[in-house]
Protein backbone atom coordinates (compact mmCIF):
# COMPACT_ATOMS: atom_id res chain seq x y z
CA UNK A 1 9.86 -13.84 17.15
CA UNK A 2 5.92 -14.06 17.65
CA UNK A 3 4.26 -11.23 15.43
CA UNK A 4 0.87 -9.49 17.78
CA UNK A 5 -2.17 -8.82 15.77
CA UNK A 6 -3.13 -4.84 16.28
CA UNK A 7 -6.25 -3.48 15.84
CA UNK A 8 -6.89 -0.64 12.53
CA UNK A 9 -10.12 0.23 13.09
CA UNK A 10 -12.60 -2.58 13.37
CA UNK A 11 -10.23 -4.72 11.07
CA UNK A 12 -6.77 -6.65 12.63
CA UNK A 13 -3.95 -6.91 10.76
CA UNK A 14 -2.00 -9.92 11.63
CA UNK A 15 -4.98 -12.03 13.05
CA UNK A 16 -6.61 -14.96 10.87
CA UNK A 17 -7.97 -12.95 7.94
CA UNK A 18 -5.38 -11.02 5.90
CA UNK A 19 -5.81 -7.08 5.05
CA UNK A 20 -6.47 -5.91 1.50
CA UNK A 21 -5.22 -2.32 0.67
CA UNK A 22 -7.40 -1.33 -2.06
CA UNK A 23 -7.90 2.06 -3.90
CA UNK A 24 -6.48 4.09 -6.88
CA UNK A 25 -2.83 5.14 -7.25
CA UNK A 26 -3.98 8.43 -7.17
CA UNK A 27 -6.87 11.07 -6.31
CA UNK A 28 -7.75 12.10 -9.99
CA UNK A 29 -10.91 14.31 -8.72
CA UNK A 30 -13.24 14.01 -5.54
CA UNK A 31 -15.78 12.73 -8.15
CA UNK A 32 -13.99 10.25 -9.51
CA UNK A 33 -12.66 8.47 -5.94
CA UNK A 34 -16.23 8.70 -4.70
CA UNK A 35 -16.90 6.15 -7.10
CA UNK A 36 -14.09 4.20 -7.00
CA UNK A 37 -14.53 3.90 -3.40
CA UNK A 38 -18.22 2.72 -3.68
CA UNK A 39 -17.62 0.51 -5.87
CA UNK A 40 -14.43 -1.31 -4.04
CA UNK A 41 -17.20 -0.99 -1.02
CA UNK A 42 -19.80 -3.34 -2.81
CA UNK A 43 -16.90 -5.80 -3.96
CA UNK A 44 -15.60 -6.24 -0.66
CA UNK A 45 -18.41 -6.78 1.23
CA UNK A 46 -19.70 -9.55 -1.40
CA UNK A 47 -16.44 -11.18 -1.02
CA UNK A 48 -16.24 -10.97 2.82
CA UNK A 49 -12.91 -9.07 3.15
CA UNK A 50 -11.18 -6.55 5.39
CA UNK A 51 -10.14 -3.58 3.38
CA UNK A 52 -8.68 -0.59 3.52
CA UNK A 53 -9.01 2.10 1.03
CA UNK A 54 -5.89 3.65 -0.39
CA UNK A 55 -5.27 6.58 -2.75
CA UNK A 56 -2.35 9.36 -2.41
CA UNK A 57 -3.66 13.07 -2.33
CA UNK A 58 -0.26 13.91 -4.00
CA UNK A 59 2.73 11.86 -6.21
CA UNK A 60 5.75 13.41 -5.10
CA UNK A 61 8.00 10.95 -6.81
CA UNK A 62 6.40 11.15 -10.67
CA UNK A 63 9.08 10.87 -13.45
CA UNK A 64 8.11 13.64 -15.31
CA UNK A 65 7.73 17.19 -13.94
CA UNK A 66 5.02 17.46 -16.40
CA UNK A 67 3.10 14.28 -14.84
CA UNK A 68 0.22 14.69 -12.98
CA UNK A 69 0.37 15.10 -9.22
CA UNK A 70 -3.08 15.34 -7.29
CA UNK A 71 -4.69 18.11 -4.69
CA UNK A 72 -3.65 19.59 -1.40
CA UNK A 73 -2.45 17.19 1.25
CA UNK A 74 -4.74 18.68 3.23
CA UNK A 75 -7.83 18.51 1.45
CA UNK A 76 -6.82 15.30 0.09
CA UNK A 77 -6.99 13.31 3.94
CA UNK A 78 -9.83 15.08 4.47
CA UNK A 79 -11.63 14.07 1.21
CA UNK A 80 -10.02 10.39 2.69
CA UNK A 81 -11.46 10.79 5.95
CA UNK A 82 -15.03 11.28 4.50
CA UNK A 83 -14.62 8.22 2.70
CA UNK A 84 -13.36 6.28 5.44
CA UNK A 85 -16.41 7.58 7.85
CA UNK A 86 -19.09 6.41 5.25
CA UNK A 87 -17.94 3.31 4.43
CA UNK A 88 -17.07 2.27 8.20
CA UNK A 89 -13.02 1.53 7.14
CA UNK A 90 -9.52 2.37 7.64
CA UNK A 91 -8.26 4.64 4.97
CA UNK A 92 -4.56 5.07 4.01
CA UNK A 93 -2.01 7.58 1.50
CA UNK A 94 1.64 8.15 2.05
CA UNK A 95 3.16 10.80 3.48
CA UNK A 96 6.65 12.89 2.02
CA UNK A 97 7.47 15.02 4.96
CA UNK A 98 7.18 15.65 8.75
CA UNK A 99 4.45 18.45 7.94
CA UNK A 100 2.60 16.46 5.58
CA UNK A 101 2.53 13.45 8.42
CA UNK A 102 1.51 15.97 11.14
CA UNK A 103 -1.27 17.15 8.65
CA UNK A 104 -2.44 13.21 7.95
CA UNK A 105 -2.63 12.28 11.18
CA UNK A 106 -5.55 14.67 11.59
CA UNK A 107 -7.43 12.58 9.56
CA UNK A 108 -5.92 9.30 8.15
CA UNK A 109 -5.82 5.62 10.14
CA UNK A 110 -2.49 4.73 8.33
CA UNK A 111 0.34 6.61 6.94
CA UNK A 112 2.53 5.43 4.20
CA UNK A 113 6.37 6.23 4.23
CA UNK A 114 6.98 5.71 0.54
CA UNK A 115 10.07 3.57 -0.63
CA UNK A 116 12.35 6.10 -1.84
CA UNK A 117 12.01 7.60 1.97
CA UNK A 118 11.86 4.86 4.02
CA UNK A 119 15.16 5.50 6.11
CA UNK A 120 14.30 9.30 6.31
CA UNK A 121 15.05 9.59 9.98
CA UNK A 122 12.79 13.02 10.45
CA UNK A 123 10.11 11.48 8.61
CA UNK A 124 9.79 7.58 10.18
CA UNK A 125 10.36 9.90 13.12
CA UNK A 126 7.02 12.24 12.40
CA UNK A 127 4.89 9.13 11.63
CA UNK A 128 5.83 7.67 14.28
CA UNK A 129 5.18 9.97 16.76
CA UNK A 130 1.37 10.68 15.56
CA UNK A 131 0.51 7.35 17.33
CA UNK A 132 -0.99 6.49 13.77
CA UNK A 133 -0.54 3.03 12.39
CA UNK A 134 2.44 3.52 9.73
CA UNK A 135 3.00 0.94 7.03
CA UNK A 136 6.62 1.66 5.83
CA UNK A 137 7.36 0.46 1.95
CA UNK A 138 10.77 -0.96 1.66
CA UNK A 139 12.89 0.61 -0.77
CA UNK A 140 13.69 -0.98 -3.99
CA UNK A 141 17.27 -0.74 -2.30
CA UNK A 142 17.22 -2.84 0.58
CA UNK A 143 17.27 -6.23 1.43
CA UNK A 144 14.42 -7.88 3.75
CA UNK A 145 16.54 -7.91 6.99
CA UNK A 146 17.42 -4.36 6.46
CA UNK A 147 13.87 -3.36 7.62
CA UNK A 148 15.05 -3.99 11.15
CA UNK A 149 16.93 -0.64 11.28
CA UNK A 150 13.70 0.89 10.56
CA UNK A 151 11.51 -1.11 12.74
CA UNK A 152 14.03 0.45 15.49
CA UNK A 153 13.52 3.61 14.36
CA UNK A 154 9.76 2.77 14.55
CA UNK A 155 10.09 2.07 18.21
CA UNK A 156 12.41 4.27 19.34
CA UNK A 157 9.95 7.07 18.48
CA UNK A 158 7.31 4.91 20.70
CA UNK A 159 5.01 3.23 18.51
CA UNK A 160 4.81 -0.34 17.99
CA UNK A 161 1.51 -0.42 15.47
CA UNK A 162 3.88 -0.97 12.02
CA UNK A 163 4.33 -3.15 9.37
CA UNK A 164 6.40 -3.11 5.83
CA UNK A 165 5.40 -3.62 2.50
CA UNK A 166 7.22 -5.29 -0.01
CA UNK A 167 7.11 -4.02 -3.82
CA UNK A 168 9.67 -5.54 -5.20
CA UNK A 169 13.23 -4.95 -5.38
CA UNK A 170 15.64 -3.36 -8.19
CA UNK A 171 16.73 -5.60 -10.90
CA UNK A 172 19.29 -4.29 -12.93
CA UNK A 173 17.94 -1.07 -15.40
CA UNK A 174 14.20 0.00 -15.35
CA UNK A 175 13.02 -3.41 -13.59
CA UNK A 176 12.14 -5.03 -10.43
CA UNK A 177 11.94 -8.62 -9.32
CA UNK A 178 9.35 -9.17 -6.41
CA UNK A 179 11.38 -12.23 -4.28
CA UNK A 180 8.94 -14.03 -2.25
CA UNK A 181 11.68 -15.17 0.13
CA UNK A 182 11.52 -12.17 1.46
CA UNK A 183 8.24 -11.81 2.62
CA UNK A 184 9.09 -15.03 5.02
CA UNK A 185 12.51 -13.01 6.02
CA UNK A 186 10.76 -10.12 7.47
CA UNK A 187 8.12 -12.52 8.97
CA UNK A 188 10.60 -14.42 10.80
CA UNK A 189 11.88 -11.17 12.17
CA UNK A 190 8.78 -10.73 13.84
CA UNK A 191 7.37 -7.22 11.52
CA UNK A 192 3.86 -8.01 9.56
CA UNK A 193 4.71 -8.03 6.06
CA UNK A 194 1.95 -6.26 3.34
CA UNK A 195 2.75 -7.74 -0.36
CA UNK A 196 2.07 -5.05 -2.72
CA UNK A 197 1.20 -6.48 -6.24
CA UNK A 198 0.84 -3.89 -8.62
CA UNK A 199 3.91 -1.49 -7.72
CA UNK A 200 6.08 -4.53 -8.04
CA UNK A 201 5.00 -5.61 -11.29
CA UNK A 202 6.68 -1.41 -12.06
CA UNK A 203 9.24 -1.10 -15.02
CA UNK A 204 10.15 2.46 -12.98
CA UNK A 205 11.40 5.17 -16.01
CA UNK A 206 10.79 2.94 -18.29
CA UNK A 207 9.06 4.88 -20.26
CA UNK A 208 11.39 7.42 -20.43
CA UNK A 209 9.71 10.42 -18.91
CA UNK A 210 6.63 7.84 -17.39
CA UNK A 211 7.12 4.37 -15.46
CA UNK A 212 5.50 1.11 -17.84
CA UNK A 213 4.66 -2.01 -16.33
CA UNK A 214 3.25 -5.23 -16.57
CA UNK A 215 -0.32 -4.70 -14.96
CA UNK A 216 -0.94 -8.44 -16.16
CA UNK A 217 1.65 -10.15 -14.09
CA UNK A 218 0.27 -8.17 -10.93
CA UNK A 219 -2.56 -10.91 -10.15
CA UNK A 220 -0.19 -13.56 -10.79
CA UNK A 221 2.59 -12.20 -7.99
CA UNK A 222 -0.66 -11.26 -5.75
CA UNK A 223 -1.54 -14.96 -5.57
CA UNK A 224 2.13 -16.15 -5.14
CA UNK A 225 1.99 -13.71 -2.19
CA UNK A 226 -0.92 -15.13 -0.34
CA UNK A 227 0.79 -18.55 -0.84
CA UNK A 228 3.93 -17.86 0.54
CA UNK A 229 2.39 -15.65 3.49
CA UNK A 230 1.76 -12.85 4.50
CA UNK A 231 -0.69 -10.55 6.43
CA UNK A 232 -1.97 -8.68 3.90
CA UNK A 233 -2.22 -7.41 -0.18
CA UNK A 234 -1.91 -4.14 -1.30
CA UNK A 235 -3.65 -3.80 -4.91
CA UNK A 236 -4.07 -0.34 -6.98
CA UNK A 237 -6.76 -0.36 -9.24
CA UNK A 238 -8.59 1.01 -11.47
CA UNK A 239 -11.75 1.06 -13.91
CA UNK A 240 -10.07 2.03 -16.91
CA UNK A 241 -6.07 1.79 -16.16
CA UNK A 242 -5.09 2.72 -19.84
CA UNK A 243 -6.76 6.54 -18.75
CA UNK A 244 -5.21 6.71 -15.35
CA UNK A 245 -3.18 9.95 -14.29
CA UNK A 246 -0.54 7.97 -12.56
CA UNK A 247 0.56 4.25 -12.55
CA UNK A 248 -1.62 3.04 -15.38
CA UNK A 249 0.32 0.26 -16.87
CA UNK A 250 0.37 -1.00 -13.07
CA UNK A 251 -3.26 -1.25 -11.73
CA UNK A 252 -5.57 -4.15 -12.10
CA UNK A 253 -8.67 -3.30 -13.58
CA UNK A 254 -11.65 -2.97 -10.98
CA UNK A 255 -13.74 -5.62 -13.26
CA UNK A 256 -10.58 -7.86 -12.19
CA UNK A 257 -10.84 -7.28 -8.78
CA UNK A 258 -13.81 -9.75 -7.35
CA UNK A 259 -12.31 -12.84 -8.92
CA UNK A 260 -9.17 -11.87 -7.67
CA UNK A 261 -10.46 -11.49 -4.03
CA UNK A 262 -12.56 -15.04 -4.21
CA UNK A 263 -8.49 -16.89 -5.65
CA UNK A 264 -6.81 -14.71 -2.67
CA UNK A 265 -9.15 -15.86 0.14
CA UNK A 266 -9.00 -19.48 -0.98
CA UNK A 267 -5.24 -19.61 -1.06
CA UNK A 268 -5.28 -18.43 2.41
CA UNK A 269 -7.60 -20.69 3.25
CA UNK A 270 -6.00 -23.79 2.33
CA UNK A 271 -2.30 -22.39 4.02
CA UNK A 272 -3.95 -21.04 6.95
């Protein structure tokens, strides 16, 4: 089934070049994701990439009641939207009801549906229907051809601009395992596929009251990514991961993150 490029902003997803999703797990304060997003800013344009900037206003799925969560949904897109504005990109966070969708769509380009909610009916529904972009994740639960029940849930509520994001799928007790065959399943059924590195390198509770993982295998699955195809990476990062407020043991750290980029664009340039 051919797959049609769409337009997010001035960037295509789907076209030649693929689409990096870049940003924090989290909004830890407005000062801190000013910086983070300046800084992501100067690496991108040095390495020549469309980006997006991602960070959620609010972690609705922590392990811990005690874990940190983030701001108001509201001021968080907002805080998003200013970002987005000065740095001329898309900007993206996920979304955990139909209110908080209704409330991003104000202000945000793309809205998340995380994994644990991706066959929420009310809430694919809500996305949908804010003529946003929406990038669904697909649950650690389902297999790759599953996504098409979505994707008809997608279009039934009249929007076509989607795509899924892999992160890996559960593997026995506190562990994922990130197939690649399964980013060329959900190609072949005609969805754009996003490969999200660092959330499938996740050891989810296992940690007992936080999720561990291994941050250092998340450039290594990144790269098999771009080999195997797909139409874009989604990477958290991070200047310091070992001090983040969520997803830590995850995120690749920021100093990582050009070298990364320059490996990623030259594996897509040699399967392209």
């Amino acid at each position: 089934m051919p797959r049609q490029p769409f337009a997010i902003g001035r960037w295509q997803l789907g076209g030649l070049e693929p689409l990096y999703l870049l940003g924090p797990c989290v909004i830890e304060s407005e000062e801190f994701v000013w910086k983070m997003a300046r800084q992501i800013a100067e690496i991108c344009t040095t390495a020549g990439v469309q980006w997006v900037f991602k960070a959620s206003y609010d972690k609705a799925n922590r392990t811990s009641v005690k874990s940190f969560r983030g701001m108001d949904a509201r001021a968080g897109c907002a805080l998003l939207a200013e970002i987005g504005r000065e740095f001329n990109v898309p900007v993206t966070t996920d979304v955990h009801s139909p209110a908080e969708a209704e409330i991003a769509a104000e202000f945000i380009d793309i809205l998340q549906i995380p994994a644990f909610l991706c066959r929420q009916t009310d809430l694919i529904q809500a996305a949908a229907e804010t003529g946003r972009v929406v990038n669904v994740k697909k649950g650690q639960f389902l297999a790759p051809w599953d996504v098409r029940n979505i994707a008809k849930k997608v279009a039934t509520f009249g929007n076509a601009r989607f795509f899924f994001t892999e992160r890996g799928v559960s593997f026995g007790y506190n562990n994922l395992v990130a197939d690649m065959r399964s980013l060329y399943w959900m190609r072949e059924l005609g969805y754009h596929v996003v490969f999200d590195a660092t959330h499938s390198v996740q050891r989810p509770g296992g940690a007992g009251d936080t999720t561990s993982g291994d941050g250092v295998l998340a450039p290594v699955l990144a790269r098999a990514a771009a080999a195997a195809g797909c139409d874009g990476i989604f990477i958290e990062t991070h200047e310091d991961p070992s001090q983040a407020l969520s997803d830590g043991p995850n995120q690749i750290p920021l100093a990582q993150l050009p070298p990364l980029l320059r490996q990623l664009k030259q594996i897509h340039e040699l399967i392209a």
